[in-house]
Each structure stands twice: as C-alpha cells, then as structure tokens.
N, C-alpha and C. Protein backbone atom coordinates (compact mmCIF):
# COMPACT_ATOMS: atom_id res chain seq x y z
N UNK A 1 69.35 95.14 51.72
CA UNK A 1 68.95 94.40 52.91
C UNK A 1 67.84 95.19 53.59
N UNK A 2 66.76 94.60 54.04
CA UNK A 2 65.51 94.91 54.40
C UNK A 2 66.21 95.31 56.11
N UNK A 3 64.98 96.32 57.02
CA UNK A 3 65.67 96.38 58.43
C UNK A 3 65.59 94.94 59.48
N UNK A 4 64.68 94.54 58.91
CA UNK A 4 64.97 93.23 59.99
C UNK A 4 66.40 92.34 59.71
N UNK A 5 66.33 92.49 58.59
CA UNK A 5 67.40 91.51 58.04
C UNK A 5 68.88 92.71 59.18
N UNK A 6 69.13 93.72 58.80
CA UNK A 6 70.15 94.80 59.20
C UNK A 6 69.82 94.17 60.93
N UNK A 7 69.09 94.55 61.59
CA UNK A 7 68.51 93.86 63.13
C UNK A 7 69.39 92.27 63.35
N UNK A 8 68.96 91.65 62.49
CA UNK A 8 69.30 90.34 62.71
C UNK A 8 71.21 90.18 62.58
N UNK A 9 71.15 90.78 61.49
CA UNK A 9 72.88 90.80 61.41
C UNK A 9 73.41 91.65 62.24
N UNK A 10 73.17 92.38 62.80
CA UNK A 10 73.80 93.29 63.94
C UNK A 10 74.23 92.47 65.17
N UNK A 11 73.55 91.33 65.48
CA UNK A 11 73.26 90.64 66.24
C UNK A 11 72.85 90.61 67.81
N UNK A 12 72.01 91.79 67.64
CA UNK A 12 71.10 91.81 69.28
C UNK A 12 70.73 90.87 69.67
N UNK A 13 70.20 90.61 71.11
CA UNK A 13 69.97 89.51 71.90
C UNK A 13 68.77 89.25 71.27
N UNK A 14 68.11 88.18 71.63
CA UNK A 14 66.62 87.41 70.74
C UNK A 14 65.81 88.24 71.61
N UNK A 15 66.09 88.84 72.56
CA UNK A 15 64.42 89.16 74.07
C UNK A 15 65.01 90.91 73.87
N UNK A 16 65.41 91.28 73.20
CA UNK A 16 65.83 92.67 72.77
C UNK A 16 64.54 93.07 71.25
N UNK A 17 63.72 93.86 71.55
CA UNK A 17 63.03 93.83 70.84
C UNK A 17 63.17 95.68 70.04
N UNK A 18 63.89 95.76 68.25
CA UNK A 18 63.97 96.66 68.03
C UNK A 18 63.11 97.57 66.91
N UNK A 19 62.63 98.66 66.61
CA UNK A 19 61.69 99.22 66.15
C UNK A 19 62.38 99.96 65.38
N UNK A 20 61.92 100.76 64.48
CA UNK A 20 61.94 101.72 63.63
C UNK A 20 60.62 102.57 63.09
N UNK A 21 60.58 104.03 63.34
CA UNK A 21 59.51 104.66 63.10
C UNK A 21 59.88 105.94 62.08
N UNK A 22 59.25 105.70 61.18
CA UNK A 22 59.49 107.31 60.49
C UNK A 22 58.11 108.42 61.08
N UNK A 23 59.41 109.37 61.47
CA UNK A 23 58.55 110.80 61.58
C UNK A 23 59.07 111.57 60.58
N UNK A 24 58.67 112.87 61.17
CA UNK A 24 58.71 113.93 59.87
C UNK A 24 60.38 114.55 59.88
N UNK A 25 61.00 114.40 60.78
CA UNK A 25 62.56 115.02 60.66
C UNK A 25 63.30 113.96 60.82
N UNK A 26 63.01 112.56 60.81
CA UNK A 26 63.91 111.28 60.47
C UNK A 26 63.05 109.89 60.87
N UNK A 27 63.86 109.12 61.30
CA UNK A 27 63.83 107.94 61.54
C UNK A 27 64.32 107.85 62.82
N UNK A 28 63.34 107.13 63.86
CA UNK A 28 63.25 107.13 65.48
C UNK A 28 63.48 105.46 65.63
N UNK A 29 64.57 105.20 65.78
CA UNK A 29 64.99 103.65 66.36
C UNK A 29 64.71 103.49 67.48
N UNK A 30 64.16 102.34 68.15
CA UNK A 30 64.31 102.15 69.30
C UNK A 30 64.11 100.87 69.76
N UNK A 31 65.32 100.55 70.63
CA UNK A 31 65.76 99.38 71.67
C UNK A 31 65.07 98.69 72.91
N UNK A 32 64.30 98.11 72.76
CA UNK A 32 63.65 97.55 74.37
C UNK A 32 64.06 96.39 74.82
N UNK A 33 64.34 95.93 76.27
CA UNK A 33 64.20 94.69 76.56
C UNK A 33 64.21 94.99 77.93
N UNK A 34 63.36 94.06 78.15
CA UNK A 34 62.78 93.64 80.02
C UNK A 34 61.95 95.19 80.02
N UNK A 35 61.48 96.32 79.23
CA UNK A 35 61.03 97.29 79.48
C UNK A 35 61.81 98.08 80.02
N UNK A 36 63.12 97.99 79.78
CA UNK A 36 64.08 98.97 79.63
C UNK A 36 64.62 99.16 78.42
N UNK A 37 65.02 100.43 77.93
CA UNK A 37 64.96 100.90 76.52
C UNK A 37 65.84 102.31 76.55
N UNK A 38 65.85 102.09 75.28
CA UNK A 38 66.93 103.75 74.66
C UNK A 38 66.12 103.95 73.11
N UNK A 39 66.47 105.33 72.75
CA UNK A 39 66.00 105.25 71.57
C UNK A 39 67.13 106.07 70.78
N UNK A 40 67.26 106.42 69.27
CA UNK A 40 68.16 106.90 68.54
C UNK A 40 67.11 107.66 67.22
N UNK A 41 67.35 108.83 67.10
CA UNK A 41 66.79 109.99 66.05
C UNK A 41 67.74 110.08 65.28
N UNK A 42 67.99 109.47 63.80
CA UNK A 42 68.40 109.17 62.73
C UNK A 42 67.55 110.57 61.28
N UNK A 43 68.61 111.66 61.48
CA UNK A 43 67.90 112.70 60.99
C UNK A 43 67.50 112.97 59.59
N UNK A 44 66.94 113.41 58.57
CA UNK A 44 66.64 113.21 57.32
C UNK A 44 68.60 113.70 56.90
N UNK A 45 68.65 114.89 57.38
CA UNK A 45 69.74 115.22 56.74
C UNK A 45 71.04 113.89 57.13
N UNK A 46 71.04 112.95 57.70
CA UNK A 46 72.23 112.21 58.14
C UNK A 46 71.84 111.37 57.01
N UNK A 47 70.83 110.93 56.49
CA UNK A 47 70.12 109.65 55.63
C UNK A 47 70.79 110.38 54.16
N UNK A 48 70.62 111.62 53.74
CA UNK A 48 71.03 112.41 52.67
C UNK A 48 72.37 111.98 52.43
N UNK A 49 73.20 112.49 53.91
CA UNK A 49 74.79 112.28 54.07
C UNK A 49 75.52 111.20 53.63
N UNK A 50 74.48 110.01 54.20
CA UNK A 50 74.96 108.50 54.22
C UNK A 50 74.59 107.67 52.96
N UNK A 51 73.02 108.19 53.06
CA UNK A 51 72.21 106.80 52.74
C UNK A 51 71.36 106.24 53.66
N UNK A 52 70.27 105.45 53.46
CA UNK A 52 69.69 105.03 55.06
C UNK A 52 69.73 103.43 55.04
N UNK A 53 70.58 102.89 54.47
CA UNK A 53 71.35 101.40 54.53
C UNK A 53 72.74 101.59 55.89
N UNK A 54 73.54 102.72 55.40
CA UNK A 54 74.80 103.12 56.14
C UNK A 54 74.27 103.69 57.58
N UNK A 55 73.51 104.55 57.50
CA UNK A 55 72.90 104.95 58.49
C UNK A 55 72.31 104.19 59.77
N UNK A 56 71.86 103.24 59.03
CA UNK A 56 70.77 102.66 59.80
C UNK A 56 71.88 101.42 60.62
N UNK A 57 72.85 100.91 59.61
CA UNK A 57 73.69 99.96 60.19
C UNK A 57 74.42 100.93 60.86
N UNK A 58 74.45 102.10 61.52
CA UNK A 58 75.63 103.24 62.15
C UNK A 58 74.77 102.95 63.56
N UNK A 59 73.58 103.31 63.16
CA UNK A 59 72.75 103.26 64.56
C UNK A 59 72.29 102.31 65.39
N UNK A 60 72.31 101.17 64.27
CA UNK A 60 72.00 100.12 64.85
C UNK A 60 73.43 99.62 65.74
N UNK A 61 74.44 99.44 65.29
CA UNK A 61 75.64 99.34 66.44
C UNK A 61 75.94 100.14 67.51
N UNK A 62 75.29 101.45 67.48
CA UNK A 62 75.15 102.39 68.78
C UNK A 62 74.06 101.87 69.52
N UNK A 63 73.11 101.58 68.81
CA UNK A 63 72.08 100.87 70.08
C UNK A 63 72.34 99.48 70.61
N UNK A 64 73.03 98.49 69.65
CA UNK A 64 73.72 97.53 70.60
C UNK A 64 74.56 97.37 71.36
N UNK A 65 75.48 98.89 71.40
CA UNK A 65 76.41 99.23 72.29
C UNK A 65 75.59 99.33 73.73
N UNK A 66 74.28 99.99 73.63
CA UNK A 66 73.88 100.31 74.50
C UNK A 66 72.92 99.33 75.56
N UNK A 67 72.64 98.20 74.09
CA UNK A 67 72.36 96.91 74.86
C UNK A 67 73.26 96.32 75.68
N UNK A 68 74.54 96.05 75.33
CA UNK A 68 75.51 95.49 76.14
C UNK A 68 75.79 96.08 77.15
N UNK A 69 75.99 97.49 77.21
CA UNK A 69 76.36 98.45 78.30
C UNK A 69 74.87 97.92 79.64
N UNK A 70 74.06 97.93 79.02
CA UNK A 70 72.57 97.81 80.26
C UNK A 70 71.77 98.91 79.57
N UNK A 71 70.56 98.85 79.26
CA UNK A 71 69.60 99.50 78.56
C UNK A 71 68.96 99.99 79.89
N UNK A 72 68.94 101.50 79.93
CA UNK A 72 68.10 102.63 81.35
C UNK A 72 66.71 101.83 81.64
N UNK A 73 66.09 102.08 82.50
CA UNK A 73 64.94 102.60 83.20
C UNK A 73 64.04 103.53 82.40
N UNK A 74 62.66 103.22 82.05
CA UNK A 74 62.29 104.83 81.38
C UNK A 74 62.46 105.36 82.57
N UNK A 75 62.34 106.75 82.07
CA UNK A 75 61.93 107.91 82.99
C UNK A 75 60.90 108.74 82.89
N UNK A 76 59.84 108.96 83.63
CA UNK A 76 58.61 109.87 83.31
C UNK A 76 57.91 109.37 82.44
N UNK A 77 57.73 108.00 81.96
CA UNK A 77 57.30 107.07 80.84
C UNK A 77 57.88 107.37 79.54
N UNK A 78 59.23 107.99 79.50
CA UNK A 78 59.86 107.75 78.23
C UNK A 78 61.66 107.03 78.60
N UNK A 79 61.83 106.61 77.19
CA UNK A 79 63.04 106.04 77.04
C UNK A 79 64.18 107.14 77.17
N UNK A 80 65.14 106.73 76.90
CA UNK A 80 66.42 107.68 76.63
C UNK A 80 66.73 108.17 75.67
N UNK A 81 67.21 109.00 74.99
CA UNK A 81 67.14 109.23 73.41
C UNK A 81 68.38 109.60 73.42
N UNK A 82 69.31 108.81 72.94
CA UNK A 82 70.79 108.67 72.77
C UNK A 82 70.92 109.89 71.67
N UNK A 83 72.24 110.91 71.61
CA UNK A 83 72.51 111.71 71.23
C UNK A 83 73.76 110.88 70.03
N UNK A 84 73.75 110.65 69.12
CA UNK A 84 74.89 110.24 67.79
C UNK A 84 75.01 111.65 67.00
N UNK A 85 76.40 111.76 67.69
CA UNK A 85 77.01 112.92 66.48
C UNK A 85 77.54 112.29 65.37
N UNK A 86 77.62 112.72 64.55
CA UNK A 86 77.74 112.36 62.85
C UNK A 86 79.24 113.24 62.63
N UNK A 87 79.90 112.80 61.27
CA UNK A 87 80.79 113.99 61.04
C UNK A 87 80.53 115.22 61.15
C-alpha cells in the first residue's frame, strides 16, 4: 500500500492535510489543519525494526490521535514534534 492509500485508510478528516518527508535520519510526518499542526520523526533505525509499511501505519495513528485530541498552535513558526517511543 502506497502512503496516500495508508493516509486514506487511517481515516483523517478530509481538511487535515498529511505529509511525509524523507531526511537523512528518517522520515518526518506531518499533520496540518486550519494551520495548526504536529509533526512525528520516524527514525531510520525504527523503519529497520519494523519495516516502513508497520511504521508508518504506527505513526500515522499517533498523529490521528493527535488530530482528534486538537492539533497545537505553531510556535515560533514551527509545529510540535511529537515524541513516539518504540519498544
């Protein structure tokens, strides 16, 4: 399953708009809507651990947790960067 497809089945709101970026020490998810946002650092070594199918569906339900909860305010023009401990 492609990530939009993983996005779509997770089932975030339609005006929730979610991203995925590879950098050099993982994969940087991130959650926006109304310009409030969170983000999630998905580390190379967690992708090793998992897989980045398992992974990505791990994070993606932590960031819709965080949709439902109310997505922050940036601060200082950045988002929040949610902390996911792993085993």
């Amino acid at each position: 399953m492609n990530f939009e497809q993983q996005v779509a089945a997770a089932g975030f709101p339609e005006d929730v708009q979610v991203t995925r970026e590879t950098l050099l020490d993982g994969h940087l998810f991130r959650a926006v809507q109304d310009q409030r946002g969170a983000e999630l650092l998905l580390t190379e070594e967690a992708v090793r651990l998992y897989g980045l199918g398992p992974a990505t569906a791990m994070v993606l339900t932590r960031l819709l947790a965080e949709v439902d909860a109310g997505l922050p305010e940036p601060q200082n023009g950045r988002f929040e960067r949610i902390v996911f401990v792993g085993d």
